[in-house]
C-alpha atoms as a PDB file:
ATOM      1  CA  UNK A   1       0.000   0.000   0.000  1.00  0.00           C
ATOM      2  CA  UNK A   2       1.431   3.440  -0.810  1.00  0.00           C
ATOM      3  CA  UNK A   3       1.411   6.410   1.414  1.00  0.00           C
ATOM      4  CA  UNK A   4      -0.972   8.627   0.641  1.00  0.00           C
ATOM      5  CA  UNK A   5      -0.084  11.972   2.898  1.00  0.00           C
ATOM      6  CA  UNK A   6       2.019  14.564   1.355  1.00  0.00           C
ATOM      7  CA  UNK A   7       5.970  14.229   2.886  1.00  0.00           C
ATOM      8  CA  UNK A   8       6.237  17.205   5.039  1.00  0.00           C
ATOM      9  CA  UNK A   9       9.458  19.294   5.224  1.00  0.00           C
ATOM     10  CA  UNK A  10      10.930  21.401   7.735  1.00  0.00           C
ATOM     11  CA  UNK A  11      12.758  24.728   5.999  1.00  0.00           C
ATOM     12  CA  UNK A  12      15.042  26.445   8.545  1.00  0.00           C
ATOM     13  CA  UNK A  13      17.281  29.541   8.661  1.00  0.00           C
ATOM     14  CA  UNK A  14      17.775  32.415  10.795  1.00  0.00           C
ATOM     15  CA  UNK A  15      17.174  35.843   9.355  1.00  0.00           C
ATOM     16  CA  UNK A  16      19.176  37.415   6.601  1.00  0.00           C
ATOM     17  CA  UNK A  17      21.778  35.832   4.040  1.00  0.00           C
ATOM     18  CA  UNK A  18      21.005  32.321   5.633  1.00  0.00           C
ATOM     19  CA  UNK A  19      17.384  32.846   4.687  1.00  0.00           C
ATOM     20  CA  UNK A  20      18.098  34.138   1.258  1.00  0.00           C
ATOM     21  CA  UNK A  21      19.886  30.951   0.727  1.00  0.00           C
ATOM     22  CA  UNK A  22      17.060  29.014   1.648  1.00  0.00           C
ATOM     23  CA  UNK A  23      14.490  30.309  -0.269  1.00  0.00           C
ATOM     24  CA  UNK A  24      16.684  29.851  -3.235  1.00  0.00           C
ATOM     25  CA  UNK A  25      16.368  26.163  -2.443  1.00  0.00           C
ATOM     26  CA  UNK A  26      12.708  26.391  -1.990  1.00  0.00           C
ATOM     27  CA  UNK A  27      11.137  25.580  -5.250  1.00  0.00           C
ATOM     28  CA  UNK A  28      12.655  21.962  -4.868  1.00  0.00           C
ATOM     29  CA  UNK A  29      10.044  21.519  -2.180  1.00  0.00           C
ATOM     30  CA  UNK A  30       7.222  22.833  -4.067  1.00  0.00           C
ATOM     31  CA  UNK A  31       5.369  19.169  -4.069  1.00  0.00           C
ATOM     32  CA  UNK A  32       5.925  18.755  -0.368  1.00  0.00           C
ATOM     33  CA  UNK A  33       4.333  19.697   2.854  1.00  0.00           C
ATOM     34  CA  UNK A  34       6.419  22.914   3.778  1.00  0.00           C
ATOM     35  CA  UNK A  35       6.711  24.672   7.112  1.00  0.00           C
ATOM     36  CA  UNK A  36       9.022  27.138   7.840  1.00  0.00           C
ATOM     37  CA  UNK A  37      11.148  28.160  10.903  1.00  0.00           C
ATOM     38  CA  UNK A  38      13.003  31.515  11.187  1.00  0.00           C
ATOM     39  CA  UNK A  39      13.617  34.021  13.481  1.00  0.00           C
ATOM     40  CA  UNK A  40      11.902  37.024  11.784  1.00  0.00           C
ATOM     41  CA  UNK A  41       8.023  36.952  11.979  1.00  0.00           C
ATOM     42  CA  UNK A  42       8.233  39.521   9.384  1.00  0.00           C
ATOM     43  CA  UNK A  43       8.832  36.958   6.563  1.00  0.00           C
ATOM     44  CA  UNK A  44       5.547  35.361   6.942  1.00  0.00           C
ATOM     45  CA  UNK A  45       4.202  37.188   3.972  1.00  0.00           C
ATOM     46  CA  UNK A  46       7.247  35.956   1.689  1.00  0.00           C
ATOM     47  CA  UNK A  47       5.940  32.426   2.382  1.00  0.00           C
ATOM     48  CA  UNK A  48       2.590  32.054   2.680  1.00  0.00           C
ATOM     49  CA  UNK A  49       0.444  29.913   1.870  1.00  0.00           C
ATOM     50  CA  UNK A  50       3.347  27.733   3.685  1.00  0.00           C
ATOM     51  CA  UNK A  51       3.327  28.521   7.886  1.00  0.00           C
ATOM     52  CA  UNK A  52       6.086  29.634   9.274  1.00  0.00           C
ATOM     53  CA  UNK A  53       6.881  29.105  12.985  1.00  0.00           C
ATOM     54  CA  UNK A  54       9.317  31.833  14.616  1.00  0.00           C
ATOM     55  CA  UNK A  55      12.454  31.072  17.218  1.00  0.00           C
ATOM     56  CA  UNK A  56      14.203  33.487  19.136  1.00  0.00           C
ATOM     57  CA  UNK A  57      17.663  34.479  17.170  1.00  0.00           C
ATOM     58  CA  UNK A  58      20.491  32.938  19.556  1.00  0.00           C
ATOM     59  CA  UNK A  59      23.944  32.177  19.540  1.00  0.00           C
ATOM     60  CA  UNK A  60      27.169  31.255  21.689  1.00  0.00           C
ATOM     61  CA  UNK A  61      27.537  34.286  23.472  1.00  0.00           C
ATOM     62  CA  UNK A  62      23.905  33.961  25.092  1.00  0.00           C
ATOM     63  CA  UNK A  63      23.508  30.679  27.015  1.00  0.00           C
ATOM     64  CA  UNK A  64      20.171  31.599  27.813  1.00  0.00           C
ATOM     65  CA  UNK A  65      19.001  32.511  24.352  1.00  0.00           C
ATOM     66  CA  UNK A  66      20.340  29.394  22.865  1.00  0.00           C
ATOM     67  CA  UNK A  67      18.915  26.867  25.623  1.00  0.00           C
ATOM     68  CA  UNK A  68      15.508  28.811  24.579  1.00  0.00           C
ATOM     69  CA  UNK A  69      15.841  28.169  21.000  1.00  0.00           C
ATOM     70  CA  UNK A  70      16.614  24.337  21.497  1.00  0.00           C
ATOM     71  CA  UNK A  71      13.654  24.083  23.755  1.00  0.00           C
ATOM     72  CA  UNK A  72      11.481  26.031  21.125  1.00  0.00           C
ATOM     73  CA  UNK A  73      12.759  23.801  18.330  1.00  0.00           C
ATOM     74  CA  UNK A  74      12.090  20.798  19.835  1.00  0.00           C
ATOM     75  CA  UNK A  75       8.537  21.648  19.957  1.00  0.00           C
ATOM     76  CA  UNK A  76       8.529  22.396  16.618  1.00  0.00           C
ATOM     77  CA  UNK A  77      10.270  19.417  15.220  1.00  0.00           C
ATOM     78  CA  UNK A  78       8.312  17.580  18.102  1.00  0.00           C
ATOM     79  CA  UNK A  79       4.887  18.989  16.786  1.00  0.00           C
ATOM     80  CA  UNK A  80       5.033  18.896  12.799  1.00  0.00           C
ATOM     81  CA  UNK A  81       7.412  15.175  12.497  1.00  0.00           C
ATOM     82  CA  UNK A  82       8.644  16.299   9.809  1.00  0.00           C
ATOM     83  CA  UNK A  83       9.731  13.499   6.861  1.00  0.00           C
ATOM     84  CA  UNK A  84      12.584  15.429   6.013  1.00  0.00           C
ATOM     85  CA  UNK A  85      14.780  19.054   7.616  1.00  0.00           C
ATOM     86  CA  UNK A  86      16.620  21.251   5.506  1.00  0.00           C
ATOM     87  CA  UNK A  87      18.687  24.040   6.871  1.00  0.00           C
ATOM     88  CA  UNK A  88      21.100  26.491   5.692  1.00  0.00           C
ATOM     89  CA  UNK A  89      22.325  27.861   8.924  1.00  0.00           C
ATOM     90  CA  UNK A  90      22.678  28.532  11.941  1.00  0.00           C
ATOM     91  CA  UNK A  91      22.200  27.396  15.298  1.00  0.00           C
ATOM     92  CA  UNK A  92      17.968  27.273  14.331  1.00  0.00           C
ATOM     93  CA  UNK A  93      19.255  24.808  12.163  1.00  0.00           C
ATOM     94  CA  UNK A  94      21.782  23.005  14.043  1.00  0.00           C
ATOM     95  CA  UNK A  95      18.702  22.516  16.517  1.00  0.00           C
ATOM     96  CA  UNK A  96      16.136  21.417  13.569  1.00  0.00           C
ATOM     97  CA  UNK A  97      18.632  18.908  12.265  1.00  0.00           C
ATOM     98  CA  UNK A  98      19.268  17.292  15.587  1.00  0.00           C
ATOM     99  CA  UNK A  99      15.838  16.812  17.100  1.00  0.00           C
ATOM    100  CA  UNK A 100      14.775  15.739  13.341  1.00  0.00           C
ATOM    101  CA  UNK A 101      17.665  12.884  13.248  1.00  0.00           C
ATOM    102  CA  UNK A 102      16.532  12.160  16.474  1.00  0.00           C
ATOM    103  CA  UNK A 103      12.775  11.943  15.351  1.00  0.00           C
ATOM    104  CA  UNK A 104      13.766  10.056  11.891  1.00  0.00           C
ATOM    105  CA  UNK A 105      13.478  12.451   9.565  1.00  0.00           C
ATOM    106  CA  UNK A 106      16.268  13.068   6.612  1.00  0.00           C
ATOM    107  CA  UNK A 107      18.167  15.739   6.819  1.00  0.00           C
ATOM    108  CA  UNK A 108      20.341  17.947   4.954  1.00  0.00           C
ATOM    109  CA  UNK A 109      22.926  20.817   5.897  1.00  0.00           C
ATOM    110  CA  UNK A 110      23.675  23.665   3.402  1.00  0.00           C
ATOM    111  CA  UNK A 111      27.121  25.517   4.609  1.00  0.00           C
ATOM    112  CA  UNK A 112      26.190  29.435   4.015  1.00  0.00           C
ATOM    113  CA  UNK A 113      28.194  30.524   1.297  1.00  0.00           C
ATOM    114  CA  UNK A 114      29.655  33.284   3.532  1.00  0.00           C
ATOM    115  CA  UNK A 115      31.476  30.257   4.757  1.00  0.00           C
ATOM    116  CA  UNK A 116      34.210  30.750   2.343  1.00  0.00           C
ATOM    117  CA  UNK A 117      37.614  30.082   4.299  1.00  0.00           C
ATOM    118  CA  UNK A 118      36.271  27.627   6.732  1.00  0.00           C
ATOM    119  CA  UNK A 119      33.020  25.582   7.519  1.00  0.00           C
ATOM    120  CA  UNK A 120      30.546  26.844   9.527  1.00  0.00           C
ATOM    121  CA  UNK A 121      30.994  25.841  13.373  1.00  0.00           C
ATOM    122  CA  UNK A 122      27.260  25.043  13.185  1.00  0.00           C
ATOM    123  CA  UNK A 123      28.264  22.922  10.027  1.00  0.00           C
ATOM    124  CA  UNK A 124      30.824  21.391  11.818  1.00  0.00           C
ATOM    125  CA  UNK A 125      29.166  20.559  14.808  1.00  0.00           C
ATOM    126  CA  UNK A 126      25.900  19.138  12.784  1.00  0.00           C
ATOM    127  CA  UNK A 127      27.844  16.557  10.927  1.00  0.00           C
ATOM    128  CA  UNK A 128      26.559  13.664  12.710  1.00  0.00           C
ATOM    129  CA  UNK A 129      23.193  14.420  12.441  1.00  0.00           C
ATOM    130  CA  UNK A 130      23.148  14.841   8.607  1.00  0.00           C
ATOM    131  CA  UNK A 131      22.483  12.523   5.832  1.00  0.00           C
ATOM    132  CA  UNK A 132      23.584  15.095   3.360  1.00  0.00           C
ATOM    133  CA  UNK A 133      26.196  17.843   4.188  1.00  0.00           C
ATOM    134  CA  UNK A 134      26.817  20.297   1.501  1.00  0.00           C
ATOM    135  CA  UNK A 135      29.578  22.983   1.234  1.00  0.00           C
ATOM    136  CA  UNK A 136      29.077  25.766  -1.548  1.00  0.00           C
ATOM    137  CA  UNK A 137      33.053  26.141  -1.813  1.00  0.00           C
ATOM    138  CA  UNK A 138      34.750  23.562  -3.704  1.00  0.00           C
ATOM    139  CA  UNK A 139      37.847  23.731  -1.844  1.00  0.00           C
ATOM    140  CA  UNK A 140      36.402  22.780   1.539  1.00  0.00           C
ATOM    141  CA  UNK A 141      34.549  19.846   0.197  1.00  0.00           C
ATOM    142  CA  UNK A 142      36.205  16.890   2.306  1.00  0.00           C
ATOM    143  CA  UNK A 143      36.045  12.854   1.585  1.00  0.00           C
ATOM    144  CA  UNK A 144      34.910  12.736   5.237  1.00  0.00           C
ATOM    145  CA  UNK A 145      33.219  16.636   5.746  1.00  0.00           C
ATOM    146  CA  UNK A 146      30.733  18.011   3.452  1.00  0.00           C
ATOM    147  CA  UNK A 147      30.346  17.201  -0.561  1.00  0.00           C
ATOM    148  CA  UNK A 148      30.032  20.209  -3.265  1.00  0.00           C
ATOM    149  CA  UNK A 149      27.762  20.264  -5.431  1.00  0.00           C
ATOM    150  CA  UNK A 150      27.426  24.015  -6.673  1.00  0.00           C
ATOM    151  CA  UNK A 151      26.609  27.121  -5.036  1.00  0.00           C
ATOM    152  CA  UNK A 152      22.595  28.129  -4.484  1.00  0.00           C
ATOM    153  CA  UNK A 153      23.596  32.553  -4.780  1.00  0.00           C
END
């Protein structure tokens, strides 16, 4: 018997080039089940009719702000089960990625493209958790890191 339901993905990127980048990759989705996470509620317009589900922006330097953002996530992944998380950076998508893997959905990692000298240490860090790890420089594509397979700007 074949699965009827639409395969839902999970689109995440915090605000700015990250999101660009994503949206770039968007159309690829177009037959799936798309719900987006960012941390700008202002970009609900851009996507709608998809939903879009907003995390507080977070990084390193804010303990606090990050242990909020992986609680938030988790509900989010938690909520939607996604089939499949796609991120192009950062730590919204470190978070997505991990609780997706966890959940077993596939999941793919886009290095931002502003990640020219060196991986992303989101990229780095989210490795493990996924099945497809993509650089958009050629010369940090690795046998054991990410793969290249062109540049989405």
């Amino acid at each position: 018997m074949v699965d009827a339901r639409r395969r839902k993905v999970l689109l995440v990127a915090s605000h700015g080039g990250h999101w660009v980048q994503l949206r770039r990759l968007a159309p690829a989705f177009d037959a799936l089940d798309v719900h987006y996470v960012s941390t700008n509620p202002g970009l609900l317009a851009e996507v709608t009719p998809a939903l879009l589900s907003v995390v507080p922006d977070a990084n390193l330097r804010n303990k606090m702000a990050m242990l909020e953002l992986a609680f938030r996530m988790l509900g989010i992944v938690f909520r939607h089960r996604p089939d499949l998380v796609v991120s192009t950076g950062a730590a919204p998508g470190f978070f997505a990625l991990v609780f997706g893997k966890l959940l077993g959905a596939r999941t793919i990692w886009v290095d931002s493209i502003a990640n020219a000298e060196r991986l992303s240490l989101s990229g780095a860090k989210v490795k493990p958790f996924a099945d497809l790890w993509l650089t958009q420089w050629p010369h940090l594509a690795k046998a054991n890191g990410p793969i290249f397979k062109g540049a989405v700007l």
